[in-house]
C-alpha atoms as a PDB file:
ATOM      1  CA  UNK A   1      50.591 111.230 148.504  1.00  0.00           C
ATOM      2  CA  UNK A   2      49.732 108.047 150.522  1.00  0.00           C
ATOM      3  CA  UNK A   3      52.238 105.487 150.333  1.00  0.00           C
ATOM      4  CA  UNK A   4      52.581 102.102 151.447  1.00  0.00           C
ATOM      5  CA  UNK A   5      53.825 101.508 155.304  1.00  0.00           C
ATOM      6  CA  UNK A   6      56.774  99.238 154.182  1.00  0.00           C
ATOM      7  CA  UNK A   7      57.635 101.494 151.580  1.00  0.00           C
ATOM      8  CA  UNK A   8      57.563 104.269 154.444  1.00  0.00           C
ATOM      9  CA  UNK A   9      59.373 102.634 156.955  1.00  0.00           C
ATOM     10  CA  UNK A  10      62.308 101.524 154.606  1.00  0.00           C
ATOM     11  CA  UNK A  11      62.885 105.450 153.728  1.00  0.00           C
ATOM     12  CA  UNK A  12      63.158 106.261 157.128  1.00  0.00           C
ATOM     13  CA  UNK A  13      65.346 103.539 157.463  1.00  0.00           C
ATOM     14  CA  UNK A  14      67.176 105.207 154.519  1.00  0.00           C
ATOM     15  CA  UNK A  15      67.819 108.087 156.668  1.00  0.00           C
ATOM     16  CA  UNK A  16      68.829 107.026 159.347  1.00  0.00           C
ATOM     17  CA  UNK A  17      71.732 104.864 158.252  1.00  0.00           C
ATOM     18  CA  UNK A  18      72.791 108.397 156.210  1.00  0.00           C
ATOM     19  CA  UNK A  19      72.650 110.156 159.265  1.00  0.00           C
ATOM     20  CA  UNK A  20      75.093 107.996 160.752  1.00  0.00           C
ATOM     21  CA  UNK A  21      77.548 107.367 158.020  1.00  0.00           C
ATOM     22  CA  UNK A  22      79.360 110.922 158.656  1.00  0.00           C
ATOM     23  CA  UNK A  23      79.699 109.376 162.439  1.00  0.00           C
ATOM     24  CA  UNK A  24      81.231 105.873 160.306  1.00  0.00           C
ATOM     25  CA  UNK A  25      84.007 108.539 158.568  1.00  0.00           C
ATOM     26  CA  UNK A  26      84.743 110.182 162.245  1.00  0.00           C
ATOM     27  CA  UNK A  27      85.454 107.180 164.379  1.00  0.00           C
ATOM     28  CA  UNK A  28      89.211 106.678 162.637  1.00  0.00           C
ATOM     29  CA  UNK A  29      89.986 109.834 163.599  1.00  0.00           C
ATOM     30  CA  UNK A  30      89.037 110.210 167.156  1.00  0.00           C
ATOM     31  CA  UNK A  31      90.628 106.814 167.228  1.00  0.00           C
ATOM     32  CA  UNK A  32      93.976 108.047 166.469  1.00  0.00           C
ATOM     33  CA  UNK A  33      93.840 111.511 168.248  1.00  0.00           C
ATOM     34  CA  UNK A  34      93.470 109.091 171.310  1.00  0.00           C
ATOM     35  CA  UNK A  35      96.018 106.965 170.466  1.00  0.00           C
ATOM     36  CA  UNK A  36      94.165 103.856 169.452  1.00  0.00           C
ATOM     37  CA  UNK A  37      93.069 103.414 173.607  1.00  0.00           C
ATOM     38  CA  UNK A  38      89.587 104.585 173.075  1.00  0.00           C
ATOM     39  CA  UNK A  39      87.270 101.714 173.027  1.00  0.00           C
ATOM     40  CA  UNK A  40      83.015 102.057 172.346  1.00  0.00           C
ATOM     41  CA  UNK A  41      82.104 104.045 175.703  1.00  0.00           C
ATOM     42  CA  UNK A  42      84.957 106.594 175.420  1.00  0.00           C
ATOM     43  CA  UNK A  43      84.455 107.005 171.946  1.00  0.00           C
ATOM     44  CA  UNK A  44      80.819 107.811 172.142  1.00  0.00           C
ATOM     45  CA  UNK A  45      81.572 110.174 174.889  1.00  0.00           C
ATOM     46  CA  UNK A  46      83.682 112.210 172.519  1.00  0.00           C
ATOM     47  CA  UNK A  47      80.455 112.311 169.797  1.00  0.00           C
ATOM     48  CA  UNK A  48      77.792 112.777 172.779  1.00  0.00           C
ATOM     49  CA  UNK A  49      77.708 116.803 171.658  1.00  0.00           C
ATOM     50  CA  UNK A  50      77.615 116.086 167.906  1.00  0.00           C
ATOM     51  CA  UNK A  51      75.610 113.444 167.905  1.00  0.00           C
ATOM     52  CA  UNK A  52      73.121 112.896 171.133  1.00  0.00           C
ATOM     53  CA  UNK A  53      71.035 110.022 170.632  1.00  0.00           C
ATOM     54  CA  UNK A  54      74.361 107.827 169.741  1.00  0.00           C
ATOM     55  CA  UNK A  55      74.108 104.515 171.792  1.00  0.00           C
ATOM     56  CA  UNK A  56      77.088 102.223 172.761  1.00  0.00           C
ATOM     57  CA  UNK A  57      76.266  99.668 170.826  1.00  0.00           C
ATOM     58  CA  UNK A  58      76.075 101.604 167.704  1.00  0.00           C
ATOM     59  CA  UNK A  59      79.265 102.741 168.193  1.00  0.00           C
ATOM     60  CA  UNK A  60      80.526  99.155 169.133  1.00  0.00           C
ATOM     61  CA  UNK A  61      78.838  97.902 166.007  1.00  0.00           C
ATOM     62  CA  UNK A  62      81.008 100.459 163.206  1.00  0.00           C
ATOM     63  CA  UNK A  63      84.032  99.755 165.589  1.00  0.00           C
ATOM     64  CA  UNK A  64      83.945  96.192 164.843  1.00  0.00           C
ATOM     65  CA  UNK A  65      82.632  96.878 161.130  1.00  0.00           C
ATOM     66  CA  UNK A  66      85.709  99.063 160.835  1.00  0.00           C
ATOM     67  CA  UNK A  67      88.239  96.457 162.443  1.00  0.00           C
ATOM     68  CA  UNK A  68      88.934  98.736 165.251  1.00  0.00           C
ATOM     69  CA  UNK A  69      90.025  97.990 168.864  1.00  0.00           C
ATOM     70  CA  UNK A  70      91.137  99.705 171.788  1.00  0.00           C
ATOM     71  CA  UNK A  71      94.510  98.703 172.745  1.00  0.00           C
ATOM     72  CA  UNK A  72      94.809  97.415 176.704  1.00  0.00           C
ATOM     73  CA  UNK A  73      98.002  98.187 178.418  1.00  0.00           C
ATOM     74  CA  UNK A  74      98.764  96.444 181.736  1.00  0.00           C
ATOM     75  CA  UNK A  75      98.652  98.707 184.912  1.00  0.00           C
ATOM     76  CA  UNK A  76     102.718  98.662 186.275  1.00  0.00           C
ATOM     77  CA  UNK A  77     102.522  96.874 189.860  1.00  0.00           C
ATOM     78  CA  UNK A  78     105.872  98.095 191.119  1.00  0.00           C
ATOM     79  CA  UNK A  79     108.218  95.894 193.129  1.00  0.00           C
ATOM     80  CA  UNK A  80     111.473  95.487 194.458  1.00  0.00           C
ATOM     81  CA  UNK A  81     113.034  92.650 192.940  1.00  0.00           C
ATOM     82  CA  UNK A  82     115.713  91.497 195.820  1.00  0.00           C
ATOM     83  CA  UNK A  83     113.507  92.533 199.197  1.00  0.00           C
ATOM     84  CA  UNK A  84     115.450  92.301 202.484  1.00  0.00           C
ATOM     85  CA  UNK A  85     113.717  90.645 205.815  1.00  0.00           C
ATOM     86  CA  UNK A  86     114.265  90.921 209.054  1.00  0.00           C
ATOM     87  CA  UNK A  87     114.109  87.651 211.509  1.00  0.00           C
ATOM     88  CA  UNK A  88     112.074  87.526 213.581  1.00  0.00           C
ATOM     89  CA  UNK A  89     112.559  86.473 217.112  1.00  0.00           C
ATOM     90  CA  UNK A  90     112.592  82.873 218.234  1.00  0.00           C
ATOM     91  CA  UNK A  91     109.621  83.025 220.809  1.00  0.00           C
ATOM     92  CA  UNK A  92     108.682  79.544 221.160  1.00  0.00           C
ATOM     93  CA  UNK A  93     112.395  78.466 221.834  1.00  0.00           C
ATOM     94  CA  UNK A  94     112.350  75.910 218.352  1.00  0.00           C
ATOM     95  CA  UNK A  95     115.930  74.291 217.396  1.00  0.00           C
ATOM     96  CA  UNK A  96     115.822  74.875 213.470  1.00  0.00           C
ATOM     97  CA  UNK A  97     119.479  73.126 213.357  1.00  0.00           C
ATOM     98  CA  UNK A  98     119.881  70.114 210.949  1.00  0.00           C
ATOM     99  CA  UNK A  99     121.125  66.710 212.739  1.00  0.00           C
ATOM    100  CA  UNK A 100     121.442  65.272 209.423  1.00  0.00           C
ATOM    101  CA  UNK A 101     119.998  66.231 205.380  1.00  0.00           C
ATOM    102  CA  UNK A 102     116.672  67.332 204.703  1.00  0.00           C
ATOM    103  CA  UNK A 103     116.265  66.537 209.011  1.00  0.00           C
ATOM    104  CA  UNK A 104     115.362  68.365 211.893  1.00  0.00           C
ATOM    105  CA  UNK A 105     116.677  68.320 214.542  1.00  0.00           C
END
């Protein structure tokens, strides 16, 4: 049966967006298993086995069409909030007394 090339190329089209809507139905839930800190490489990591051709930009693509975002926590920079110095010796002999306000001496 000879069809048209369009015609042809719109059915594969067809296809391939069915392929991919199982992958549309997954991404919630590999979402939440992560606890919603999974963005669009991590999450096609996860589907590299079940589905192998998957790009990041796909993924990206349903994440956004789905209203789905990773959420970013701030690394903890520890810190100690009242730190202690030592003084350090007075080599070059300065006189840090005040003769009068805001002066010195």
């Amino acid at each position: 049966m000879k069809l048209a090339l369009r015609i042809y190329q719109r059915a594969l089209a067809n296809q391939s967006g069915a392929r991919y809507e199982r992958f549309c139905q997954d991404i919630p839930t590999v979402y939440i298993e992560n606890k919603k800190r999974y963005g669009a490489p991590k999450t096609r990591e996860a589907f590299m086995k079940k589905y192998p051709k998957l790009s990041v930009k796909r993924v990206q693509r349903y994440m956004k069409f789905l209203g789905i975002q990773s959420i970013v926590y701030k690394k903890y920079r520890p810190h100690k909030s009242e730190a202690v110095y030592e003084l350090g010796e007075n080599l070059l002999n300065r006189d840090f007394t005040a003769t009068k306000p805001m002066k010195n001496g």
